[in-house]
Protein backbone atom coordinates (compact mmCIF):
# COMPACT_ATOMS: atom_id res chain seq x y z
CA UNK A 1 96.62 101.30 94.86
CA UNK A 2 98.30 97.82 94.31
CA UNK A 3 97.69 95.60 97.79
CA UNK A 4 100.16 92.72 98.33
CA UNK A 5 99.23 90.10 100.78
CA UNK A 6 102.57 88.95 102.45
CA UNK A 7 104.21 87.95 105.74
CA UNK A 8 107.83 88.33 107.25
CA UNK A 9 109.23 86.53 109.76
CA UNK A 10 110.03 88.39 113.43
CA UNK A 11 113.25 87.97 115.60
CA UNK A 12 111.76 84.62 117.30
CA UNK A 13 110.69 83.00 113.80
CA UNK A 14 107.29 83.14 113.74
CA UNK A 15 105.42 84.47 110.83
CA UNK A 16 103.66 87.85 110.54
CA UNK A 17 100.94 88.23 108.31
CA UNK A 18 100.74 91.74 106.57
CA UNK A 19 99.43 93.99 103.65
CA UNK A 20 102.06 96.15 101.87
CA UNK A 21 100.31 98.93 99.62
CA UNK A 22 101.68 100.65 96.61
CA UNK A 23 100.95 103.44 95.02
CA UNK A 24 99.74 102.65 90.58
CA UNK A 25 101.81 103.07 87.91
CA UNK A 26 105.17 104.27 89.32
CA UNK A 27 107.44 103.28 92.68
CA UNK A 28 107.03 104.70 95.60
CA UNK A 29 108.10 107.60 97.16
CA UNK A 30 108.59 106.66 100.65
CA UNK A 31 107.82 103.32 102.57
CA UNK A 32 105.23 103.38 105.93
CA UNK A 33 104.48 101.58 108.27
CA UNK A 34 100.66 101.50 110.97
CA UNK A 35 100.74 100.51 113.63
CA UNK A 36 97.42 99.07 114.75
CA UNK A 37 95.07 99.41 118.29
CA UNK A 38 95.30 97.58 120.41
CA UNK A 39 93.89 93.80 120.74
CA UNK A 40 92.78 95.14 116.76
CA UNK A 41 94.29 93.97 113.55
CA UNK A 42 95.16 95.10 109.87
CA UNK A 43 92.14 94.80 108.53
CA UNK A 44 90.25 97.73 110.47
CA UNK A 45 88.58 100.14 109.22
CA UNK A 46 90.91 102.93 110.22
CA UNK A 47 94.15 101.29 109.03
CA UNK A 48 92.84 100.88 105.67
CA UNK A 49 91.21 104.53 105.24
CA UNK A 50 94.36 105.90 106.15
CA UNK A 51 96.70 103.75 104.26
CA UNK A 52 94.80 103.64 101.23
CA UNK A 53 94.74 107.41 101.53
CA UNK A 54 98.61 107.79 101.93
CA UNK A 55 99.08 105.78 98.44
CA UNK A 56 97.78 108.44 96.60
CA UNK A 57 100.29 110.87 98.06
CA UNK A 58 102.96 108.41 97.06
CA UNK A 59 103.79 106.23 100.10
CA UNK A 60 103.75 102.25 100.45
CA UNK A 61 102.29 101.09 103.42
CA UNK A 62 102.67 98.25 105.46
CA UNK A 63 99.94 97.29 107.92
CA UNK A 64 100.25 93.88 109.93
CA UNK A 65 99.07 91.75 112.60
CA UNK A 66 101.38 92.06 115.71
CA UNK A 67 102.12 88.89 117.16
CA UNK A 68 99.13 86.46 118.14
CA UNK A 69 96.82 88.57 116.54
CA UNK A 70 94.86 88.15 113.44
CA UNK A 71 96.14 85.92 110.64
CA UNK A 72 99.67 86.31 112.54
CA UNK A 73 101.43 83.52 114.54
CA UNK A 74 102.18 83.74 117.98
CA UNK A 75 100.19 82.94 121.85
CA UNK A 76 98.61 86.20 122.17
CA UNK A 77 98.88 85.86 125.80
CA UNK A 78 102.89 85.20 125.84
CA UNK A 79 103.54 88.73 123.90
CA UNK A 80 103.32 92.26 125.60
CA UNK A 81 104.43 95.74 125.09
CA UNK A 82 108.14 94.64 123.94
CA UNK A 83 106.68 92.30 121.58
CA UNK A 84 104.73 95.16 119.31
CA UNK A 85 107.94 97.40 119.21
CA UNK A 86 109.92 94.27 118.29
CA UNK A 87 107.82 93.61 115.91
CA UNK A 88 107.41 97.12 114.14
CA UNK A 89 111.43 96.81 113.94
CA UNK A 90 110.97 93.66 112.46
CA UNK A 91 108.75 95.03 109.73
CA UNK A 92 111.36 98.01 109.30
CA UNK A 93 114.18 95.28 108.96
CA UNK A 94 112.18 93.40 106.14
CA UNK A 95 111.27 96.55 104.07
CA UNK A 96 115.03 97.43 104.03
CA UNK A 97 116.08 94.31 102.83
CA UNK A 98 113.06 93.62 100.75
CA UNK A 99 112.21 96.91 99.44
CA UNK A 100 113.10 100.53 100.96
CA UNK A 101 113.81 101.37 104.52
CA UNK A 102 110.78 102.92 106.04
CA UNK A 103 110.77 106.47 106.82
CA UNK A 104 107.12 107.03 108.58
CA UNK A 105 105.87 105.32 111.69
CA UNK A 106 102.27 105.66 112.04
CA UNK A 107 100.35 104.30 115.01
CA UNK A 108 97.03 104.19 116.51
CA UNK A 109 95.93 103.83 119.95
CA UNK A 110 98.54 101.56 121.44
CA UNK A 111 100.19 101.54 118.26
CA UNK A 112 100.86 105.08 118.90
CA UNK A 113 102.89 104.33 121.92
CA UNK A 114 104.58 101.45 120.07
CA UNK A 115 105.73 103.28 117.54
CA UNK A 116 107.47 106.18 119.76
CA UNK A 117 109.37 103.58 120.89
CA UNK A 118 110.34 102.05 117.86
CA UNK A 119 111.22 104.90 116.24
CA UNK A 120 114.16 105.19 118.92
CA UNK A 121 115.33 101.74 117.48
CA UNK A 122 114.96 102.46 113.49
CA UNK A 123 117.39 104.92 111.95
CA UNK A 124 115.77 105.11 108.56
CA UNK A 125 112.41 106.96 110.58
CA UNK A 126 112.65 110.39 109.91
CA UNK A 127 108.61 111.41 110.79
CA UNK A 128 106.28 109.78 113.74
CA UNK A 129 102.35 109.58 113.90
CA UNK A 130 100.49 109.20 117.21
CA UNK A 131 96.32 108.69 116.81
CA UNK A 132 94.86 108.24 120.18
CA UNK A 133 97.31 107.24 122.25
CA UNK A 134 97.98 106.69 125.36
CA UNK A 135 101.00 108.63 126.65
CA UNK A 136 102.54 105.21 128.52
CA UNK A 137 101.84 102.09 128.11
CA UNK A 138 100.76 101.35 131.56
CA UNK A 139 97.61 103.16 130.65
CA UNK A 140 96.30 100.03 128.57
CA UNK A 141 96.56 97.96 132.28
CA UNK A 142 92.86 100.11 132.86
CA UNK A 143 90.82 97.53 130.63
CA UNK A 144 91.72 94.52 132.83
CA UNK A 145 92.63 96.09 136.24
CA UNK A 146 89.28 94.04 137.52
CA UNK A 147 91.80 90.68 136.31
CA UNK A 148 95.21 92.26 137.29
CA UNK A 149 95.34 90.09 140.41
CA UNK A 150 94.37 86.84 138.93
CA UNK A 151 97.13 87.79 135.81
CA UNK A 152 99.63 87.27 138.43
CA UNK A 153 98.46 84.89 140.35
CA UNK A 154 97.90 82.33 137.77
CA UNK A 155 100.53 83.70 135.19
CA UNK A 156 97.47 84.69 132.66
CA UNK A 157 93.81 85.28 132.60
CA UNK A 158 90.79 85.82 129.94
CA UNK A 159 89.78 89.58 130.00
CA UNK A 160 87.31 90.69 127.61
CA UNK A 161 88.04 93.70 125.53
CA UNK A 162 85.63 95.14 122.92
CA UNK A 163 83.12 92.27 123.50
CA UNK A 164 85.59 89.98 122.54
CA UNK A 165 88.00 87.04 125.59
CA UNK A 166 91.39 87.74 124.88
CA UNK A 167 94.15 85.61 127.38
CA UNK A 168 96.55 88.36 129.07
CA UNK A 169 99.69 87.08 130.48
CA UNK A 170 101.97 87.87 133.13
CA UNK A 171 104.71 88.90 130.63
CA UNK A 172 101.90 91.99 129.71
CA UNK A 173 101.94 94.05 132.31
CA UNK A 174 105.59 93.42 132.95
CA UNK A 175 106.18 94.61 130.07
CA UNK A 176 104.36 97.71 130.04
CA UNK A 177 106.09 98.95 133.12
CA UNK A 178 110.09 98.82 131.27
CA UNK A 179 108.86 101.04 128.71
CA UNK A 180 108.38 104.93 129.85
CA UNK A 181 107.75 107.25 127.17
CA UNK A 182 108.43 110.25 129.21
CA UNK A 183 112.32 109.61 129.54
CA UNK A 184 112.45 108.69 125.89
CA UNK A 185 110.77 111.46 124.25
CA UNK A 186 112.71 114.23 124.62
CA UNK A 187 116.07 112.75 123.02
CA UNK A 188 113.67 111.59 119.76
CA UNK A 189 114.57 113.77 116.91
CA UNK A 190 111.98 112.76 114.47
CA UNK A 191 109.41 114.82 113.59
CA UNK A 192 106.22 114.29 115.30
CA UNK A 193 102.62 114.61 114.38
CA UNK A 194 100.03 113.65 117.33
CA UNK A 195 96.34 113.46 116.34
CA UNK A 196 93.79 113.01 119.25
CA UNK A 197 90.18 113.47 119.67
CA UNK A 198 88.74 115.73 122.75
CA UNK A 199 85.74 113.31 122.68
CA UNK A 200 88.05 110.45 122.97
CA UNK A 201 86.25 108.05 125.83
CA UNK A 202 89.15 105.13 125.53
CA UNK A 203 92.05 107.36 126.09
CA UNK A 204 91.12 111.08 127.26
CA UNK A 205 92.99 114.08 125.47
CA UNK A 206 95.25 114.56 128.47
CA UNK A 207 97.29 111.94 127.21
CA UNK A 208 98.12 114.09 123.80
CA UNK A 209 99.35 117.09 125.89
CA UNK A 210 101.50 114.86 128.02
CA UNK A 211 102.75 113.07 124.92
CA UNK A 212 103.14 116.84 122.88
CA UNK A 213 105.21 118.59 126.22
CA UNK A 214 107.71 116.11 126.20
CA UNK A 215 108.17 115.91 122.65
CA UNK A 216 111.20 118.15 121.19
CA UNK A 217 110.65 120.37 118.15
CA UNK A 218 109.57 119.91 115.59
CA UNK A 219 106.48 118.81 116.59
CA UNK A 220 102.64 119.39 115.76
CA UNK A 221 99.01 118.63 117.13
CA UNK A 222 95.94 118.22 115.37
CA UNK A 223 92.70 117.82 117.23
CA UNK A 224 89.77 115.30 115.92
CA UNK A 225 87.12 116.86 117.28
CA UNK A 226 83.73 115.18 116.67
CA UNK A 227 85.96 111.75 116.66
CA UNK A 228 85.85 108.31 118.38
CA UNK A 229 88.51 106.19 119.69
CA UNK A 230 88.25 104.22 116.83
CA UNK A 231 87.84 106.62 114.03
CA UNK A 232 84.88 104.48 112.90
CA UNK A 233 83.48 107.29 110.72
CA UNK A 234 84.66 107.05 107.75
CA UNK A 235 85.14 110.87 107.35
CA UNK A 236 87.69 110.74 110.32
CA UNK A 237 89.80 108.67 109.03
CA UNK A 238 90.11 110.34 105.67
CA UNK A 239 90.53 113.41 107.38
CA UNK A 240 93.33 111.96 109.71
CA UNK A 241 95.08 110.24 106.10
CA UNK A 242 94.94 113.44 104.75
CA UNK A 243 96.23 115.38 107.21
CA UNK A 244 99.14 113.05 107.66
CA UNK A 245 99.87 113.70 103.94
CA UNK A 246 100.41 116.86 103.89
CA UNK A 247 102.31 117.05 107.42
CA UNK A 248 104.51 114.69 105.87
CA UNK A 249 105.31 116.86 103.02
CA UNK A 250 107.34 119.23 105.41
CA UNK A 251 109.82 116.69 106.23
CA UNK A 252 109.40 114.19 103.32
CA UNK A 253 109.73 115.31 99.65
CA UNK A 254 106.31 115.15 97.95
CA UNK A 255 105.80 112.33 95.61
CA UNK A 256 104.59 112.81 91.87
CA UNK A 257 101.43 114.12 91.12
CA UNK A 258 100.47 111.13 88.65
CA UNK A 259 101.15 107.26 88.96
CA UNK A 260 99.52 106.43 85.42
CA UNK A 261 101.25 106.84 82.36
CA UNK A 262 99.27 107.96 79.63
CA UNK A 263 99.01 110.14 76.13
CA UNK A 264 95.13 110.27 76.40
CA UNK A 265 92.65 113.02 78.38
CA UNK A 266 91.89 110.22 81.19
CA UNK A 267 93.26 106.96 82.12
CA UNK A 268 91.96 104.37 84.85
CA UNK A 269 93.83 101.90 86.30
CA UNK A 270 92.43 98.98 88.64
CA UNK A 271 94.30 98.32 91.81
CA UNK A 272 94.76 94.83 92.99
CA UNK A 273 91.71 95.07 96.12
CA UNK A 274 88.27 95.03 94.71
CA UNK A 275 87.42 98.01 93.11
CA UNK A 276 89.45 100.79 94.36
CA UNK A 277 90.38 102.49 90.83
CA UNK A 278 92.89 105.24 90.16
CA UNK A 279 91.94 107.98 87.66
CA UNK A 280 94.22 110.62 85.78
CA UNK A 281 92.48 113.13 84.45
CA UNK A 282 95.07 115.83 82.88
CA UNK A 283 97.20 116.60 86.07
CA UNK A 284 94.94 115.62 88.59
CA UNK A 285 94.77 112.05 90.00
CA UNK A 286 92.22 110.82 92.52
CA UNK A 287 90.29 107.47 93.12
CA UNK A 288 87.18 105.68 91.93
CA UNK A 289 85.41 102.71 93.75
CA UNK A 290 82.05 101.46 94.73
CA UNK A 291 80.00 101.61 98.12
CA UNK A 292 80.85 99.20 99.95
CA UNK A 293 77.00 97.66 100.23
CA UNK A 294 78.17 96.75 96.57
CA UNK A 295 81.40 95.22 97.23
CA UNK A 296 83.84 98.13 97.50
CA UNK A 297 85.79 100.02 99.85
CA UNK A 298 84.24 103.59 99.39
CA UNK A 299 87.38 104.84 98.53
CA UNK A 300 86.38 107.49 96.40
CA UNK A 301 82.58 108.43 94.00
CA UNK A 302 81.43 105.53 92.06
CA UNK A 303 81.46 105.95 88.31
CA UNK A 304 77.30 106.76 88.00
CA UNK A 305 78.49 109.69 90.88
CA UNK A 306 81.25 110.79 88.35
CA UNK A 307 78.86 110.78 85.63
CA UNK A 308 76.52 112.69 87.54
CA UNK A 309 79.08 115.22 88.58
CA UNK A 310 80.68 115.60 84.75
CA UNK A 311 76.54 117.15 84.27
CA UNK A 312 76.64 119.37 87.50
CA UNK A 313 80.38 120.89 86.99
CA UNK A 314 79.73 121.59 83.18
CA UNK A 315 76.44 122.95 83.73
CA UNK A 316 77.09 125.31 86.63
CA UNK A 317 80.65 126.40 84.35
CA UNK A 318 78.08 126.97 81.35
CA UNK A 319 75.65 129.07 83.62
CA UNK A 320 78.67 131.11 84.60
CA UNK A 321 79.92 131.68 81.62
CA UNK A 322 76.72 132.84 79.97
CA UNK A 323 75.85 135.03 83.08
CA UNK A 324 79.47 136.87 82.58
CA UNK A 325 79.35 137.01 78.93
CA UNK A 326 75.70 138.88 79.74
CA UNK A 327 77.53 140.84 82.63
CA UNK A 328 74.50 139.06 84.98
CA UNK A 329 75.72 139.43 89.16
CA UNK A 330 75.82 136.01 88.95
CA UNK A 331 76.78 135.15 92.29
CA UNK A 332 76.66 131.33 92.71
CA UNK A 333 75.51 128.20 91.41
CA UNK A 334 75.26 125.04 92.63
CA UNK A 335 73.46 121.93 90.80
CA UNK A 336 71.85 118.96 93.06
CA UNK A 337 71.73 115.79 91.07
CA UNK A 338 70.65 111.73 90.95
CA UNK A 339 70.47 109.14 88.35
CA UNK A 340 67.66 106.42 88.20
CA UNK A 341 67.13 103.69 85.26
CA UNK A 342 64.15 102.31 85.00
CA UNK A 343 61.54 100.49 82.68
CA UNK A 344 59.26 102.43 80.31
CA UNK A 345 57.47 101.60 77.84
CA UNK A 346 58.64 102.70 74.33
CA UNK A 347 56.17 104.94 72.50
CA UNK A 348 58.07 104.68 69.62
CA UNK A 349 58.28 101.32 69.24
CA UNK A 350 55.78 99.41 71.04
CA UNK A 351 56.74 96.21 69.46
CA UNK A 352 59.37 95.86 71.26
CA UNK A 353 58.23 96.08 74.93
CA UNK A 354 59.43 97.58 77.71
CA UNK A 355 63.19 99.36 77.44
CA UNK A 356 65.22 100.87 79.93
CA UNK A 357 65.75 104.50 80.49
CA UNK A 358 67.92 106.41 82.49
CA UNK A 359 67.03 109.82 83.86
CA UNK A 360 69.08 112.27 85.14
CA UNK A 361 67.48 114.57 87.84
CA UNK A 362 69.00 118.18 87.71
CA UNK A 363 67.91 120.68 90.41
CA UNK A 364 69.99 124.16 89.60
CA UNK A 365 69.86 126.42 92.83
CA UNK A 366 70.74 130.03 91.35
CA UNK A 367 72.10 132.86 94.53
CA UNK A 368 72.43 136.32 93.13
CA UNK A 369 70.31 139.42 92.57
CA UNK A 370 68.94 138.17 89.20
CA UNK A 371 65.07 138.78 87.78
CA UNK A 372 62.96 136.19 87.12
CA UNK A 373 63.63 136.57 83.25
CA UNK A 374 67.22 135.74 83.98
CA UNK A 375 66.34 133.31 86.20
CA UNK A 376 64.24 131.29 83.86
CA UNK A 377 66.83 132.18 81.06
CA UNK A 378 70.10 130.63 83.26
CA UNK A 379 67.57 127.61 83.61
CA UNK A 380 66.96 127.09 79.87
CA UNK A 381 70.80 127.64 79.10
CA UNK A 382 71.62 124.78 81.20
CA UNK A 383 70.32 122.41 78.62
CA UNK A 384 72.63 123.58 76.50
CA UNK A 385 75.67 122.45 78.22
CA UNK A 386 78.11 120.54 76.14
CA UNK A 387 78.04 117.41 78.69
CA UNK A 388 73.95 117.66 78.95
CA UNK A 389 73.91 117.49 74.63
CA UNK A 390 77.01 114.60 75.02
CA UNK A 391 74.56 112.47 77.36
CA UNK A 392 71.14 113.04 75.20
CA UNK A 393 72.78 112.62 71.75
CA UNK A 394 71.39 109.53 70.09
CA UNK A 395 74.79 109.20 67.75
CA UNK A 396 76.98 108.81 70.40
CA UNK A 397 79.57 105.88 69.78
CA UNK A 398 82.06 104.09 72.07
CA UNK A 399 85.17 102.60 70.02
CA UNK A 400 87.02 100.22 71.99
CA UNK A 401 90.58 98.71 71.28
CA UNK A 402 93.11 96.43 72.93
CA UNK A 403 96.11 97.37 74.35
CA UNK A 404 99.36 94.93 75.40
């Protein structure tokens, strides 16, 4: 994807700062917009699984700060409830003038609320996402009831949320009481998607039926079982982005299978955000990127992992071809693999020291009712794998060209 690091201003002038995400090589299908947790920001982990994620099924996303949050101006303590769906309209105002009005409202937590109630503002939304949240907004008031009294007392107070003082003011928990998601849901016809964890400790499941009951068709749940409040496994949030993708499908056309243009067997191209890397491989597109202990965003195998699976897919193919070919009951395969480089000394030229080699360790696991003969025979084909001869050939050469 292609990340853009830009702000808008909202209806009382202050600037928002946000990320808008694009798909590579080709516009967009359809614009997006998350909604973050509450007290969060863009930057979690879950917004940027999950928009990342969407890009590859053709969607820009936008992902901000709401106001007084983040790298977004504002008093924290002055906003409320209003504020966040005045500022997702906001955002939906500046991609229509700017770009493409949005059609998908996703939000998380509180920003699942929000964007219920934004929806009911923006025309162009045709599809709503709800992750964890809270079926009203009053619900939120439960992390600072202990500071409720002093909030109106003294107009605001410091309440600490997630190990971390936030101010809360007065205007807050007005706020939260003018907006009632049960009298607005059932006149919303947009499609709705709500996603919510049984395990869910922050905002218990209860508040997904509630939220699902008063919705009108067509609507659909999805439970995360296994998942946090936070999504803070990575697999969650994938799962959630991918789920999301293909909901959206029903009631937004698909985008294109491939971003990249090319006339070649693969192409690469490098997004804009570290090293998050599309790949087109024939008709099939999917990411590239590094762990993030080495800088990246885990967005998809590194390229040592893609290496390593080019050996195990053509060598399991090759065992299964030989094994028909034989008429062998074959029944599956499935190859275990690592990659190490290391220092050895070169017996064949001990002049020149110590040289690096690289070593590829292949464990083939072989299920069907097969002899030991065949066994040891499926085993000795495997070296003779086109990808296994491609990676041991001394001859190999790399030709490389530029391109404007």
């Amino acid at each position: 994807m292609i990340t853009k690091r830009i702000s808008f201003k909202n209806r009382d002038g202050l600037e928002l700062s946000a990320r808008l995400e694009f798909p590579v090589g080709a516009p967009p299908t359809h614009f997006a917009v998350f909604a973050h947790c509450f007290t969060c920001g863009k930057g979690i982990r879950a917004a940027t699984m999950i928009s990342r994620t969407l890009t590859q099924k053709g969607f820009a996303v936008l992902r901000f700060d709401f106001t007084g949050l983040g790298q977004s101006e504002g008093d924290f303590a002055e906003t409320g409830f209003t504020t966040n769906v005045a500022d997702l309209v906001d955002a939906a105002e500046f991609l229509e003038k700017e770009y493409m009005a949005p059609k998908l409202l996703i939000g998380h937590s509180l920003g699942g609320t929000a964007v219920i109630h934004a929806a009911a503002e923006i025309e162009s939304i045709e599809a709503v996402v709800t992750v964890a949240a809270p079926f009203e907004a009053t619900h939120i008031a439960r992390l600072f009831s202990d500071k409720e009294a002093d909030i109106k007392k003294d107009g605001r107070a410091e309440v600490n949320i997630g190990g971390r003082p936030f101010e809360i003011g007065k205007e807050f928990l007005e706020s939260l009481e003018k907006h009632t998601t049960a009298s607005l849901l059932p006149d919303l016809r947009k499609a709705l998607l709500v996603l919510h964890s049984p395990q869910d400790m922050i905002v218990e499941i209860s508040n997904a039926e509630k939220i699902y009951k008063a919705a009108h068709h067509p609507k659909s749940f999805i439970s995360l079982d296994g998942a946090d409040h936070l999504l803070q496994k990575a697999e969650d949030s994938a799962y959630v982005a991918e789920v999301i993708g293909a909901w959206s499908a029903r009631y937004l056309p698909p985008a294109a299978e491939s971003k990249i243009q090319t006339d070649e067997d693969v192409a690469v191209q490098l997004g804009s955000d570290g090293f998050t890397t599309e790949v087109l491989a024939g008709k099939h597109s999917f990411l590239a990127d590094e762990p993030t202990d080495a800088g990246g965003h885990d967005m998809g195998p590194s390229p040592y992992q893609l290496l390593n699976a080019a050996l195990g897919t053509c060598t399991a193919m090759t065992l299964k071809m030989y094994a028909d070919r034989k008429k062998w009951p074959l029944e599956k395969v499935t190859v275990h693999l690592s990659h190490t480089r290391h220092h050895a000394e070169d017996s064949e030229n001990p002049d020149a020291g110590t040289s690096r080699v690289d070593t590829f360790k292949r464990a083939i696991e072989i299920k069907g009712d097969l002899d030991e003969a065949q066994r040891e025979k499926l085993i000795e084909i495997a070296e003779k794998c086109p990808v296994h001869r491609t990676l041991t050939d001394q001859r190999i050469k790399i030709e490389t060209s530029g391109m404007d």
